[in-house]
N, C-alpha and C. Protein backbone atom coordinates (compact mmCIF):
# COMPACT_ATOMS: atom_id res chain seq x y z
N UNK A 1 -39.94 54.77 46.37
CA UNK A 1 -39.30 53.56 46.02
C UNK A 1 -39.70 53.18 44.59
N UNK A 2 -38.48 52.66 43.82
CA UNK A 2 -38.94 52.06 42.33
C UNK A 2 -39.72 51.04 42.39
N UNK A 3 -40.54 51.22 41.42
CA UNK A 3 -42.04 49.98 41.33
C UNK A 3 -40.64 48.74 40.33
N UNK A 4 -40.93 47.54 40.54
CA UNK A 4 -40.53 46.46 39.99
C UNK A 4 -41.19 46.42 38.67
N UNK A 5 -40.60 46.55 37.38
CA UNK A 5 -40.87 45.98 35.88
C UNK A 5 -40.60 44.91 35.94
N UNK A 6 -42.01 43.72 35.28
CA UNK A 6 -41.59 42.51 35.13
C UNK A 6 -41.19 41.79 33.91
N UNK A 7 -41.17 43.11 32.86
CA UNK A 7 -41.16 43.21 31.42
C UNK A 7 -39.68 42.58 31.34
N UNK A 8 -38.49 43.66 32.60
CA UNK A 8 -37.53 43.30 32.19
C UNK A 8 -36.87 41.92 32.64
N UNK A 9 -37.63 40.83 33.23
CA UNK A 9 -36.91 39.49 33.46
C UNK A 9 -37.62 38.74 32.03
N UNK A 10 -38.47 39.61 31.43
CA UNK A 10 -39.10 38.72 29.87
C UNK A 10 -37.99 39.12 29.06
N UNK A 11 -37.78 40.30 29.01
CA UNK A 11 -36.62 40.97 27.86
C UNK A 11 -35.19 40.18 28.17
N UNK A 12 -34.82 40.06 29.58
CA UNK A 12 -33.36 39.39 29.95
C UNK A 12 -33.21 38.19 29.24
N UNK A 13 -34.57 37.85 29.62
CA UNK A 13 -34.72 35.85 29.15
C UNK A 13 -34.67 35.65 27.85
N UNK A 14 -35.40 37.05 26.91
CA UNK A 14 -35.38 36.60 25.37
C UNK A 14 -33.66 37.39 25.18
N UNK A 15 -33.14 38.41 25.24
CA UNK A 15 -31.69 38.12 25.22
C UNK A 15 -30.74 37.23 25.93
N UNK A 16 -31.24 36.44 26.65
CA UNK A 16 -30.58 35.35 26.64
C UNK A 16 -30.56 34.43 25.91
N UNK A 17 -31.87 34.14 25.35
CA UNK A 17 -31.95 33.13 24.98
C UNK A 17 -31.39 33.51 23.08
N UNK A 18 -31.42 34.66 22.77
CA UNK A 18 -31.50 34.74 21.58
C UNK A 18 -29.63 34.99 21.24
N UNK A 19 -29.10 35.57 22.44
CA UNK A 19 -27.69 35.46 22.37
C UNK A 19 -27.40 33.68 22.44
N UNK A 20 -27.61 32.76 23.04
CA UNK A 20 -27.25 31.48 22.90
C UNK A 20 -27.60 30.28 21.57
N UNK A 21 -28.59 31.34 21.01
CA UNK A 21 -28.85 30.44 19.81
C UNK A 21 -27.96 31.24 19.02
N UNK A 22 -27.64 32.37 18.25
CA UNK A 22 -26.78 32.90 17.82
C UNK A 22 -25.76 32.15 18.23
N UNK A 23 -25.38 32.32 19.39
CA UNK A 23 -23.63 31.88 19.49
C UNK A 23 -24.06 29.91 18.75
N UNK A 24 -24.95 29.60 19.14
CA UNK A 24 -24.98 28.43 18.25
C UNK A 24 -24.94 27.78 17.06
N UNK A 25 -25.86 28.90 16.83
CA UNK A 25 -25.54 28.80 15.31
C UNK A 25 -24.12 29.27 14.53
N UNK A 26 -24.01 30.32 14.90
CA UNK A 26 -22.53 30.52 14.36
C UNK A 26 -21.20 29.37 14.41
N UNK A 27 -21.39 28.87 15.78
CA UNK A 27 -20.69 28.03 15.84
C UNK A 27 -20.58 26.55 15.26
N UNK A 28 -21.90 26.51 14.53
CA UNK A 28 -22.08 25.31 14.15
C UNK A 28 -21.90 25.71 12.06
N UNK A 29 -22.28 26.99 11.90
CA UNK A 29 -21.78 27.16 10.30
C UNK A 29 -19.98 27.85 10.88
N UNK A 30 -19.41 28.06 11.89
CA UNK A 30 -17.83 27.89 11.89
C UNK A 30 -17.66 26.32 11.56
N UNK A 31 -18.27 25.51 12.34
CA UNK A 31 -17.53 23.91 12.28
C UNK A 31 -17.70 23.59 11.10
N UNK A 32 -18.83 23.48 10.09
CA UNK A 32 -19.03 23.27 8.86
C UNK A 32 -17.73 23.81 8.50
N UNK A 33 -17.71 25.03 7.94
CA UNK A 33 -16.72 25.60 7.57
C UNK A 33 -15.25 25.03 7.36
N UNK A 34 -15.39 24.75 8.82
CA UNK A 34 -13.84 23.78 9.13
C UNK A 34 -13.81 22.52 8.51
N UNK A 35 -15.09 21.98 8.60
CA UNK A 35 -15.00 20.34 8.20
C UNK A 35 -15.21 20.62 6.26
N UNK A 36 -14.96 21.43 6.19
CA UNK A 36 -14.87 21.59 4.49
C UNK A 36 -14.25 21.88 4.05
N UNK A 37 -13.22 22.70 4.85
CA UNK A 37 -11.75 23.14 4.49
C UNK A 37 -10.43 21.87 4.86
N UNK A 38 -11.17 21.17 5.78
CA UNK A 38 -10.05 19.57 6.24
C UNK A 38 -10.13 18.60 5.47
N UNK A 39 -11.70 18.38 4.85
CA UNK A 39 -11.94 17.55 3.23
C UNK A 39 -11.79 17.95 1.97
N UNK A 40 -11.17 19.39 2.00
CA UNK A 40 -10.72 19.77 0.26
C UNK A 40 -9.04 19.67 0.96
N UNK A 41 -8.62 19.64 2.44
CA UNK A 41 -6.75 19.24 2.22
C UNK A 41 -6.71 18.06 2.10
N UNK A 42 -8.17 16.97 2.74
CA UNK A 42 -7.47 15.50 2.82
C UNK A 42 -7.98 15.26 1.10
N UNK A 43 -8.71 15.37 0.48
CA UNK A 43 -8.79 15.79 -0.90
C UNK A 43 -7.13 15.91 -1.65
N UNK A 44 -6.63 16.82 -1.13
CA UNK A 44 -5.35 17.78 -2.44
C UNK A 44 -4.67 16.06 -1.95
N UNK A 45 -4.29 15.90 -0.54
CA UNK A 45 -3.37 15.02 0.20
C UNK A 45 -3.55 13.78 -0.53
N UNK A 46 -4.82 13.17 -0.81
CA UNK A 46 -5.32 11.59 -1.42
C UNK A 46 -4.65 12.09 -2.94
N UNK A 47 -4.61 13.11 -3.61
CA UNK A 47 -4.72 13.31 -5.08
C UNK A 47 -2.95 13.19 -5.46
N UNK A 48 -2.21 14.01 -3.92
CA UNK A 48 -1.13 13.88 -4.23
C UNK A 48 -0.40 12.95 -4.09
N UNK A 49 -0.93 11.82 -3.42
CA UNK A 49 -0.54 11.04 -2.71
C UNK A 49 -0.15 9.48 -4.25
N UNK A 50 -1.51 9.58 -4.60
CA UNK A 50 -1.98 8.69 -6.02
C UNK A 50 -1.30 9.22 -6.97
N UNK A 51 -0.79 10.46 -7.64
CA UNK A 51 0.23 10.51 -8.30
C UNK A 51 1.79 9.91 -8.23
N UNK A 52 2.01 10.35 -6.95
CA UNK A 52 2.91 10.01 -6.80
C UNK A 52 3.49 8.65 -6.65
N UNK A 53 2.69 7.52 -6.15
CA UNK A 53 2.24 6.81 -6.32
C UNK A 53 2.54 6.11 -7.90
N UNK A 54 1.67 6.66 -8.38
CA UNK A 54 1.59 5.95 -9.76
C UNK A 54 3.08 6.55 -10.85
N UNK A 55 3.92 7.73 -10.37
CA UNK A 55 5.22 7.71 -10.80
C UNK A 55 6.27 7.25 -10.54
N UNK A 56 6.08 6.53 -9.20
CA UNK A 56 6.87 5.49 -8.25
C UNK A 56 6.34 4.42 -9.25
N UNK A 57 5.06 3.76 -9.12
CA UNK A 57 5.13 2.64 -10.06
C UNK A 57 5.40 2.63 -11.24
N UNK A 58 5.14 3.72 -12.13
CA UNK A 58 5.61 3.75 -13.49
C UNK A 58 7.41 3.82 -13.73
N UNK A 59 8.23 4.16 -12.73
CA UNK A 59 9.17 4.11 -12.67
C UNK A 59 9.59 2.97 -12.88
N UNK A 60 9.31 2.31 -11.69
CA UNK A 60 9.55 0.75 -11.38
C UNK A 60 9.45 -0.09 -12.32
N UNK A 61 7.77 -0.08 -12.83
CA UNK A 61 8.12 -0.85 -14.05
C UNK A 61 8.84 -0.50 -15.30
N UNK A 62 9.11 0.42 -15.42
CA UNK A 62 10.08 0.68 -16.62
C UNK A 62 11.77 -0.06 -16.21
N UNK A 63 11.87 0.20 -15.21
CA UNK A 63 12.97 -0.81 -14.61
C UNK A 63 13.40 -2.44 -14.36
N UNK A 64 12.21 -2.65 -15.30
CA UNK A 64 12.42 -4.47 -14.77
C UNK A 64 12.66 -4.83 -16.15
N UNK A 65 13.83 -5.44 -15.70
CA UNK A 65 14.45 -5.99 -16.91
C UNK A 65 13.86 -7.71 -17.26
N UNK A 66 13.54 -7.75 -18.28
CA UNK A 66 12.83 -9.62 -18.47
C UNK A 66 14.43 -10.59 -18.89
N UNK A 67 14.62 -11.42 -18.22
CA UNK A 67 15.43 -12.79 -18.71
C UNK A 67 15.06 -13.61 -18.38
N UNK A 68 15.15 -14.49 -19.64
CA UNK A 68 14.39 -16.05 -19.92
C UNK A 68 15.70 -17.08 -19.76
N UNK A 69 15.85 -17.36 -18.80
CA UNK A 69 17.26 -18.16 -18.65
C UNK A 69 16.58 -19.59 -18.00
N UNK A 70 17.28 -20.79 -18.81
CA UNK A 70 16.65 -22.29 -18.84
C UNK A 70 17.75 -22.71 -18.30
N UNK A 71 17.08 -23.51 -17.12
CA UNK A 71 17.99 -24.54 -16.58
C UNK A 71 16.93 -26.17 -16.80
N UNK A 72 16.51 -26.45 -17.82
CA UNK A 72 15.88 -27.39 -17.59
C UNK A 72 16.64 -28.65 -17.44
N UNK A 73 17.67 -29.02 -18.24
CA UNK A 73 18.22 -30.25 -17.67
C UNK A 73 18.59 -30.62 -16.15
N UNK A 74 18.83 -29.46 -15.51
CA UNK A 74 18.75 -29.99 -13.70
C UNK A 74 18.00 -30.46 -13.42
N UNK A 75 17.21 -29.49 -13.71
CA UNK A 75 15.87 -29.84 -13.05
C UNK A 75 15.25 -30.99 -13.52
N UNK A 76 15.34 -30.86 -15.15
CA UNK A 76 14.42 -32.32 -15.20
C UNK A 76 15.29 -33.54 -14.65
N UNK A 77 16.44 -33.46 -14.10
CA UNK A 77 16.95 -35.07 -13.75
C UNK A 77 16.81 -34.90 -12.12
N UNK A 78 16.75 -33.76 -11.32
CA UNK A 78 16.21 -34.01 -9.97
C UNK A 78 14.21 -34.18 -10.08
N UNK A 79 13.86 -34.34 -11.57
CA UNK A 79 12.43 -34.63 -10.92
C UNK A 79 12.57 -35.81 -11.33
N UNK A 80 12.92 -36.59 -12.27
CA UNK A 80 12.66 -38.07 -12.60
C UNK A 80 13.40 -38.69 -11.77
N UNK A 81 14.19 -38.45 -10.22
CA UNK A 81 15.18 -39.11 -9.38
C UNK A 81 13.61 -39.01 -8.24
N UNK A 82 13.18 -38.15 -7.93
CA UNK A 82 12.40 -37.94 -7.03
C UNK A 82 10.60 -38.65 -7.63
N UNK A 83 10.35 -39.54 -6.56
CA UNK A 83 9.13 -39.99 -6.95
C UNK A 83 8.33 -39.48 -6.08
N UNK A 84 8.24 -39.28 -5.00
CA UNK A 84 7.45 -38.53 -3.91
C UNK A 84 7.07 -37.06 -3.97
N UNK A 85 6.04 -37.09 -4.58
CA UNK A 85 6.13 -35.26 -5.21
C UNK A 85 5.16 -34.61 -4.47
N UNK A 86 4.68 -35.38 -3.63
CA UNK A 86 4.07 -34.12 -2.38
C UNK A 86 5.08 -34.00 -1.35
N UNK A 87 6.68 -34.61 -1.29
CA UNK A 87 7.85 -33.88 -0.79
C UNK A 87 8.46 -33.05 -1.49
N UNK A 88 8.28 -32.72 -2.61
CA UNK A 88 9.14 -32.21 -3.58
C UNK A 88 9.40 -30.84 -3.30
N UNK A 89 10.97 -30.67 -3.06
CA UNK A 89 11.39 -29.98 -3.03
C UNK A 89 12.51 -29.34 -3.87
N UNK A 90 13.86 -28.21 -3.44
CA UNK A 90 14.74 -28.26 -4.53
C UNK A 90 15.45 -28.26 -3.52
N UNK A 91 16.39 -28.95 -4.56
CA UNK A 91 17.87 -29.74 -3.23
C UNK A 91 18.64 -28.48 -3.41
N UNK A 92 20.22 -28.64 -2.65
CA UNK A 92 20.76 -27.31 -2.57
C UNK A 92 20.99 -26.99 -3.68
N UNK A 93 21.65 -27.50 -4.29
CA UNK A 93 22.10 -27.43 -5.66
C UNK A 93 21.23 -26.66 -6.56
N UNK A 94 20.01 -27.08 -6.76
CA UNK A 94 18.23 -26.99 -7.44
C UNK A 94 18.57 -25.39 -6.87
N UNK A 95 18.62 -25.21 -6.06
CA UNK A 95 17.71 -23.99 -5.14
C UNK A 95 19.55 -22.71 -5.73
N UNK A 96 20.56 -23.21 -5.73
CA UNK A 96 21.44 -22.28 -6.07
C UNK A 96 21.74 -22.27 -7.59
N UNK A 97 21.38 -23.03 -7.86
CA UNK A 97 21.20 -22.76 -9.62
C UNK A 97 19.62 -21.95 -9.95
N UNK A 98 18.80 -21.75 -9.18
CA UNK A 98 17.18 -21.09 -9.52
C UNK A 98 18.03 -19.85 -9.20
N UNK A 99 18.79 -19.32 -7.86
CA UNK A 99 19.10 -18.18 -7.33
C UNK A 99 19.53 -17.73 -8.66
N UNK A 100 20.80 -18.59 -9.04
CA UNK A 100 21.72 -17.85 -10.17
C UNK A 100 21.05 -17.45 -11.13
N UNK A 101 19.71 -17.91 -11.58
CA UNK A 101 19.29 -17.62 -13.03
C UNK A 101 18.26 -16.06 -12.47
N UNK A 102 18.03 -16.12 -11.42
CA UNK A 102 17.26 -14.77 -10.76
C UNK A 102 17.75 -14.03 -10.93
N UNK A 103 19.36 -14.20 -10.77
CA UNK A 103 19.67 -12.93 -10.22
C UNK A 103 20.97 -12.52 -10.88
N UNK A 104 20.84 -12.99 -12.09
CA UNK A 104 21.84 -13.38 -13.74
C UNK A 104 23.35 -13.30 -13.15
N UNK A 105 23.17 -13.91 -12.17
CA UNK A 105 25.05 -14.71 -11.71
C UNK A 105 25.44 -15.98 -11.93
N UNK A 106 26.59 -15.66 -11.78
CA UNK A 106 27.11 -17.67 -12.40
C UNK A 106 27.13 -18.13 -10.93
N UNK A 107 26.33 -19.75 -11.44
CA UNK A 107 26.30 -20.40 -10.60
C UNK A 107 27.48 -20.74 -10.09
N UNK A 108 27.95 -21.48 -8.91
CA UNK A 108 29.31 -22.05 -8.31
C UNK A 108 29.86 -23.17 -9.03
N UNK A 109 29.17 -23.94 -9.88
CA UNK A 109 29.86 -24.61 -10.91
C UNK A 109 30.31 -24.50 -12.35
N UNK A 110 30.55 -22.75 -12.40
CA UNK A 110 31.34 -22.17 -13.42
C UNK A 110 30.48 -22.08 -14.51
N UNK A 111 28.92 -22.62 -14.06
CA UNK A 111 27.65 -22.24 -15.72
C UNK A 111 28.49 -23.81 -16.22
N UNK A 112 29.01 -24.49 -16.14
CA UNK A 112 28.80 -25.51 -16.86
C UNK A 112 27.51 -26.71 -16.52
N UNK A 113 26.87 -27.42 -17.63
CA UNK A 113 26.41 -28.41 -17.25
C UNK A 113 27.12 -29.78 -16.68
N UNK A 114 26.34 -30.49 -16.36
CA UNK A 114 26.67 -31.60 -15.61
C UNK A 114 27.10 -32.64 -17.11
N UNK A 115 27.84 -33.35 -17.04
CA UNK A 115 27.60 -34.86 -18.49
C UNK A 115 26.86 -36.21 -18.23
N UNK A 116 26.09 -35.56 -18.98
CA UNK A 116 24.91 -36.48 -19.17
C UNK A 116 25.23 -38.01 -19.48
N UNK A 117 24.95 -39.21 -18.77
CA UNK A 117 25.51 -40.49 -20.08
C UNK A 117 24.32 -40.75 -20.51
N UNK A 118 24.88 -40.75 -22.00
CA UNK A 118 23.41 -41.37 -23.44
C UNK A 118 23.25 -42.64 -22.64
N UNK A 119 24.30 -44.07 -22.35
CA UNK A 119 24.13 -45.01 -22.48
C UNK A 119 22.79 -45.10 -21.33
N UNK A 120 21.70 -45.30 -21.25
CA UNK A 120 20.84 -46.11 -19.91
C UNK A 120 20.07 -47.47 -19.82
C-alpha cells in the first residue's frame, strides 16, 4: 500500500494559494488598466465637448445684432401718470411698443407718436 505524503497537501495549499493571488493581482492591474483607458475617453469627450461648445458660442455671438431704439416719450408719460411705483407696471400699450423695439417691428400704431399738447 502507498505511504501518504503530507508534503503534497503543503504544495496543493501553496498552489492554491499562489494561483489566487496571481489571478488577483492581474485582475486588479486589468481594472487599472481599464479605469485609465475610460479617463483618457471621458478626457478626449470633456475636450470635445468645450470646443464645441465654445464654437456654438462664438457663433452666436457674432450673430447678435445691437439696436438702440428709444421710445422714451411713452414711457416717460405712462410714468408721470402713475404714482404708485411699487405697482408699476407696463400697460398694454407700454408692453407692445417694448415688444416692437425688441424685435425691430412696427408697432400697431404705424411707428407714429402720440401729439403731445405744449399747453399744461
Amino acid at each position: 500500500m502507498p505511504t501518504f505524503n503530507p508534503w503534497v497537501i503543503v504544495w496543493a495549499l501553496v498552489a492554491m494559494i499562489l494561483s489566487i493571488t496571481g489571478g488577483y493581482l492581474w485582475g486588479s492591474s486589468a481594472t487599472t488598466d481599464s479605469i485609465e483607458a475610460q479617463q483618457a475617453r471621458d478626457a478626449k469627450v470633456v475636450a470635445m465637448v468645450q470646443e464645441a461648445s465654445q464654437q456654438g458660442a462664438a457663433t452666436a455671438i457674432a450673430g447678435i445684432e445691437v439696436k438702440n431704439v428709444t421710445i422714451r416719450q411713452q414711457v416717460e408719460r405712462e410714468t408721470r401718470t402713475v404714482t404708485d411705483y411699487s405697482n408699476c407696471h407696463h400697460s398694454d400699450d407700454g408692453l407692445l411698443n417694448v415688444n416692437a423695439a425688441l424685435t425691430n417691428s412696427e408697432p400697431p400704431s404705424g411707428g407714429e407718436l402720440p401729439k403731445v399738447n405744449s399747453a399744461r
